[in-house]
Protein backbone atom coordinates (compact mmCIF):
# COMPACT_ATOMS: atom_id res chain seq x y z
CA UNK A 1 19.36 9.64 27.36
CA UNK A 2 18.90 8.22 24.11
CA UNK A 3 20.91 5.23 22.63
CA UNK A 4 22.31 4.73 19.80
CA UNK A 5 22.70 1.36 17.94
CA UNK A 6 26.16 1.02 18.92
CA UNK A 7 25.65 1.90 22.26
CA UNK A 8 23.28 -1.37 23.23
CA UNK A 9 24.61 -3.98 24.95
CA UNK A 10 26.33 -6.73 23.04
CA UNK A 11 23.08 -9.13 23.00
CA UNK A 12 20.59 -6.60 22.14
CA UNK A 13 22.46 -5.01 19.38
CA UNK A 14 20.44 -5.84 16.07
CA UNK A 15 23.00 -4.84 13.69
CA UNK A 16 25.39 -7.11 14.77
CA UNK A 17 22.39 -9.90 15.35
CA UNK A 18 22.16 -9.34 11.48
CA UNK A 19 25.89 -10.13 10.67
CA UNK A 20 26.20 -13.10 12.27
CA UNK A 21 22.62 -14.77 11.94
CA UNK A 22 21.10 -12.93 9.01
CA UNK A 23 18.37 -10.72 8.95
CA UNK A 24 15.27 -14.02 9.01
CA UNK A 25 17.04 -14.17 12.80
CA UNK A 26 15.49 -10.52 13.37
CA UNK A 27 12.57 -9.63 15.28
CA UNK A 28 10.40 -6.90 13.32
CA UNK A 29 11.35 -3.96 15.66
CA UNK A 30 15.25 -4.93 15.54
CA UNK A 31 14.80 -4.35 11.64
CA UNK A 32 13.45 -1.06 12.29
CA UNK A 33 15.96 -0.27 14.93
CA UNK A 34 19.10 -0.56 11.99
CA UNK A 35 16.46 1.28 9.37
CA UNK A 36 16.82 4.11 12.61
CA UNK A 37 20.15 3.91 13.65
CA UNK A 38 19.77 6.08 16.65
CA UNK A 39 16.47 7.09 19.35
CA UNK A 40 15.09 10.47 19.90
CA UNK A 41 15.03 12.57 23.03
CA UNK A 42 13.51 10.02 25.84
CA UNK A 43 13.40 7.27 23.84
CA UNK A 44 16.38 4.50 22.62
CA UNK A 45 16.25 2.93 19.60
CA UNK A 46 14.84 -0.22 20.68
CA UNK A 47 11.95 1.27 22.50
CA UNK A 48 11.26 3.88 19.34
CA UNK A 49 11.14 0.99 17.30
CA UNK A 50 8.73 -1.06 19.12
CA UNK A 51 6.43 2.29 18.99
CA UNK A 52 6.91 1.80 15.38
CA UNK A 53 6.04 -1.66 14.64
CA UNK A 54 2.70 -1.39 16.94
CA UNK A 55 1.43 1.29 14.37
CA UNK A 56 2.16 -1.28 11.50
CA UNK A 57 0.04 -3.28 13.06
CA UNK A 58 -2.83 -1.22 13.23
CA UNK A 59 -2.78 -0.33 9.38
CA UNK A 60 0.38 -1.15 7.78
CA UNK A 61 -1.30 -0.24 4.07
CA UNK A 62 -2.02 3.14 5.71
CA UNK A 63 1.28 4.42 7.40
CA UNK A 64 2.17 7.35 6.27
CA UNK A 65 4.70 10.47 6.81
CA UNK A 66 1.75 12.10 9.20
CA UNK A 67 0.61 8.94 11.66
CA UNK A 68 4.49 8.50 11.82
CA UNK A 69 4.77 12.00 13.60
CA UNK A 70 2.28 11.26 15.73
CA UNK A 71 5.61 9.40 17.91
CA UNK A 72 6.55 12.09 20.17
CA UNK A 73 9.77 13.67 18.93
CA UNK A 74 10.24 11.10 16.23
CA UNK A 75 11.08 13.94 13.61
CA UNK A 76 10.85 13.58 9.61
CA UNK A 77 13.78 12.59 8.54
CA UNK A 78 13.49 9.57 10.57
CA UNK A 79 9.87 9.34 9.59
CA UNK A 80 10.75 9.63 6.35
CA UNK A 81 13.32 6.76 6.34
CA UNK A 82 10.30 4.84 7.76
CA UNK A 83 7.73 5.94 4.98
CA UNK A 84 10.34 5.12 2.34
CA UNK A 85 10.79 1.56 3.47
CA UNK A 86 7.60 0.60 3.78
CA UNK A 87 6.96 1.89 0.24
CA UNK A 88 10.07 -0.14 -1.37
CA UNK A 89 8.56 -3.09 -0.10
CA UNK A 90 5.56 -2.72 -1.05
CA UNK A 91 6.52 -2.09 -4.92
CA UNK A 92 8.59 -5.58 -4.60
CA UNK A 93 5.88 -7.58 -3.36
CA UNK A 94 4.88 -7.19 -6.48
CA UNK A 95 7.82 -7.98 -8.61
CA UNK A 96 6.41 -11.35 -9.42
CA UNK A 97 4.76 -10.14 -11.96
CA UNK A 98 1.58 -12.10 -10.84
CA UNK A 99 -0.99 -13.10 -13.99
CA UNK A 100 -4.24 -11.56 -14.25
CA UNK A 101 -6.59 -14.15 -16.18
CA UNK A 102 -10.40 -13.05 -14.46
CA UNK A 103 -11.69 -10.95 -11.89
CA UNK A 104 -10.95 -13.25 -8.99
CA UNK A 105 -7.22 -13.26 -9.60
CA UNK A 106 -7.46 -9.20 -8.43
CA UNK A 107 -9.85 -10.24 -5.66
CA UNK A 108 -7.41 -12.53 -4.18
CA UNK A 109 -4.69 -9.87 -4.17
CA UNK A 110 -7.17 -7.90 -2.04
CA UNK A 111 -7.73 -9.71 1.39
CA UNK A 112 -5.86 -7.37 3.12
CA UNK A 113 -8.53 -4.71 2.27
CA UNK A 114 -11.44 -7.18 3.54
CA UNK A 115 -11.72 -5.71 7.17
CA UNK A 116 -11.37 -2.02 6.34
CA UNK A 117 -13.94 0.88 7.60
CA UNK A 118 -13.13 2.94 4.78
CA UNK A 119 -13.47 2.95 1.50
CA UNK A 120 -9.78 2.02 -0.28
CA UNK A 121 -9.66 2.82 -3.88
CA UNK A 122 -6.76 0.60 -5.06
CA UNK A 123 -4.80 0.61 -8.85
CA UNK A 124 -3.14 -2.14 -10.36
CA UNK A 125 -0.80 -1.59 -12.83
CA UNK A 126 -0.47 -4.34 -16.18
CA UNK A 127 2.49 -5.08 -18.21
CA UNK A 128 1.47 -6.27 -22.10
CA UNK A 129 0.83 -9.69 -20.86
CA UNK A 130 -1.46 -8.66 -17.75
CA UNK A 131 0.98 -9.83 -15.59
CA UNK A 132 0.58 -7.06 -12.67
CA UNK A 133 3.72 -4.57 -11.74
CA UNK A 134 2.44 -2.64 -9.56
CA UNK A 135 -0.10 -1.98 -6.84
CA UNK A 136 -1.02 1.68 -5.14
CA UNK A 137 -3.73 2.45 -2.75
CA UNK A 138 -4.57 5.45 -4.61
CA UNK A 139 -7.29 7.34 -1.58
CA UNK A 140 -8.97 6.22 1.01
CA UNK A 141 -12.45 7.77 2.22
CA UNK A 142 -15.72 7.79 0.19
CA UNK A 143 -15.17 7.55 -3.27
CA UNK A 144 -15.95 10.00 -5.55
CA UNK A 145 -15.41 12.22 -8.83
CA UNK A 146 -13.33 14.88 -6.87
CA UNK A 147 -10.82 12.13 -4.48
CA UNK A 148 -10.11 9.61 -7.73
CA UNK A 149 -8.99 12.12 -10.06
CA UNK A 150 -7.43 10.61 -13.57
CA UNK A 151 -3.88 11.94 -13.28
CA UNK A 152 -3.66 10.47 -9.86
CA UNK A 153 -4.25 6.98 -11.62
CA UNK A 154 -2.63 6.86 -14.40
CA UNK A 155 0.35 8.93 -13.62
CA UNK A 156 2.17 5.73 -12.18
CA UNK A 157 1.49 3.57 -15.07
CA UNK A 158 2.66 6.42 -17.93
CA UNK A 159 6.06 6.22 -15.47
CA UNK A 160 6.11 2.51 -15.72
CA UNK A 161 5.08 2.21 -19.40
CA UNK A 162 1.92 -0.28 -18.65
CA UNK A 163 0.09 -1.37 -20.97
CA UNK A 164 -3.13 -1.31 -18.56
CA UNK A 165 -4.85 -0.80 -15.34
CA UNK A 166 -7.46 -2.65 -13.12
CA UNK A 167 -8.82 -0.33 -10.08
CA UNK A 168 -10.92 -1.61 -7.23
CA UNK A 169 -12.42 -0.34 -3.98
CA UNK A 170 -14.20 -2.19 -1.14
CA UNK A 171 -17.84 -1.23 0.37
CA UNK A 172 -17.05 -1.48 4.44
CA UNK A 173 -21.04 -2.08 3.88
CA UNK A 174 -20.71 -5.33 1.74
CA UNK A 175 -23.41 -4.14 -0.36
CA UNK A 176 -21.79 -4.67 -3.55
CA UNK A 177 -24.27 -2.94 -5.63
CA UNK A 178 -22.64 0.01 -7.69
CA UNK A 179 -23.68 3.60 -7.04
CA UNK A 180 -24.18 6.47 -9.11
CA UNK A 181 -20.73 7.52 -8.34
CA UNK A 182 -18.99 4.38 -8.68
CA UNK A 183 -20.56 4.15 -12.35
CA UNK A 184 -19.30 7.89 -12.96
CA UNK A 185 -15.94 7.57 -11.80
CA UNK A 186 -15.40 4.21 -14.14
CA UNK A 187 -16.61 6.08 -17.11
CA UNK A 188 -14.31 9.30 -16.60
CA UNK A 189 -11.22 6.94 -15.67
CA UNK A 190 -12.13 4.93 -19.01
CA UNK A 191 -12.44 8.19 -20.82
CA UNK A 192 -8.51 9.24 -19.61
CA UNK A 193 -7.78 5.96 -20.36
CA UNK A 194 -8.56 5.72 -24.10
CA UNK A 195 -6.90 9.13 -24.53
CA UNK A 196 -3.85 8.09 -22.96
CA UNK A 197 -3.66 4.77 -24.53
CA UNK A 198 -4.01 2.70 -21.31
CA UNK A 199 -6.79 0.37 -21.11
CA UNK A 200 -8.97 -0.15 -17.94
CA UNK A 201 -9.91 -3.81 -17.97
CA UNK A 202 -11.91 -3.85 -15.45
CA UNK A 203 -13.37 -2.24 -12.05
CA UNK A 204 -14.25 -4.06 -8.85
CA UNK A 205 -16.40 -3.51 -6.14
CA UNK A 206 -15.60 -6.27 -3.22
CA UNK A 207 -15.97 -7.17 0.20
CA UNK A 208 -14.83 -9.92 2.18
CA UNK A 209 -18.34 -11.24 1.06
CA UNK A 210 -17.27 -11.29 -2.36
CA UNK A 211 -17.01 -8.90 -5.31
CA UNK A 212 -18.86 -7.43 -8.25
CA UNK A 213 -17.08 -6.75 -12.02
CA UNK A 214 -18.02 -3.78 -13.42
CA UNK A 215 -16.45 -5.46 -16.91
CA UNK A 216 -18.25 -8.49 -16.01
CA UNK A 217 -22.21 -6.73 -15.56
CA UNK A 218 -21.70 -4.71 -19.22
CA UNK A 219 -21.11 -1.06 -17.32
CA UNK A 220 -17.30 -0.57 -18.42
C-alpha cells in the first residue's frame, strides 16, 4: 500500500522536517517527496522519491516528461510536477544576471556539458548589457540544419525581450574544428537573427579540452 506524506512516521515525515529545521535540513529525495505528496501503486513516497533523485543523477540537464515515465506507475501528472520543478530552477540559476565580457565567460557556464556523449546545442539568452537571463539546452543529438531550427532559438528570447543570444554545443570528440554543418547552421541562425533584431554574438564549439569562437576565427 502506498503512503502518503502524512501517513509516515513522525521522524521520517519531510514536510514537517521542513517546518521546524528548514528546507537546507532536507535530504534531496525528502524535497521531492513534499514536491509528490503521495506514492503510486507499490511504491511510498519516500521510496518513489529516491527512484527520482537516482535519475537526476544520471543526467539532471536531460530529465524530461518521458525518462520520468520510465518509473513504473509514476503517471504524468506527477511527472509533470517533477518536469516543472526542475525547469523553475533551472531559469533561476540564472537570475544573477551573470556578465558576458569574452568567450570564456560562456565556457565556464558550460562544465556541466564537459562529459557528455552527445552533442548539446545550448542558447544563452542577453539582456542590453550582456548580462545573461537565460539558459536552454535547445537539442541534443548531432547537430544539424533540420534539429537547430531558428524559431526554436529565438522564440525564448522574443518572449523575454533580449537584446541577444550566444549558442554553443560540445564535440563528445574534442576535436574542436568546425564542420560544414556547424558553419551552416551559424550563418542561417545569424540570418534569423538580423531579421528579428537579435544579435548572435558569438558561437562556440567546446570540450572539456577547451573551446573554439566562431566570432573569434572571422566565420560569424
Amino acid at each position: 500500500m502506498m503512503k502518503k506524506i502524512n501517513e509516515l512516521e513522525k521522524f521520517e515525515k519531510p514536510r514537517e522536517k521542513l517546518l521546524e529545521k528548514g528546507a537546507k535540513a532536507l535530504k534531496d529525495y525528502e524535497l521531492v517527496a513534499i514536491l509528490l505528496g503521495s506514492g503510486v501503486k507499490g511504491k511510498d513516497v519516500i521510496k518513489l522519491s529516491k527512484e527520482i533523485i537516482k535519475l537526476f543523477q544520471q543526467d539532471f540537464d536531460a530529465i524530461n516528461i518521458e525518462k520520468l515515465l520510465q518509473i513504473h506507475e509514476l503517471g504524468i501528472a506527477k511527472a509533470a510536477q517533477i518536469v516543472s520543478a526542475v525547469e523553475l530552477s533551472k531559469r533561476y540559476l540564472f537570475k544573477q544576471h551573470k556578465t558576458v565580457i569574452s568567450a570564456n565567460d560562456v565556457y565556464e557556464e558550460l562544465k556541466e556539458y564537459f562529459d557528455k556523449k552527445q552533442e548539446y546545442f545550448i542558447a544563452f539568452y542577453l539582456d542590453g548589457a550582456n548580462r545573461i537571463c537565460e539558459k536552454r539546452v535547445i537539442t541534443i543529438g548531432t547537430l544539424n540544419q533540420s534539429l537547430v531550427h531558428p524559431r526554436e532559438v529565438f522564440a525564448p528570447a522574443i518572449e523575454s525581450r533580449c537584446a541577444s543570444i550566444i549558442v554553443a554545443h560540445n564535440h563528445p570528440s574534442n576535436n574542436l574544428t568546425p564542420s560544414r554543418e556547424d558553419i551552416l547552421v551559424t550563418q542561417k541562425l545569424k540570418q534569423s537573427g538580423k531579421i528579428l533584431g537579435i544579435e548572435l554574438l558569438d558561437h562556440i564549439i567546446f570540450s572539456k579540452e577547451g573551446f573554439v569562437s566562431l566570432q573569434e576565427e572571422g566565420i560569424l
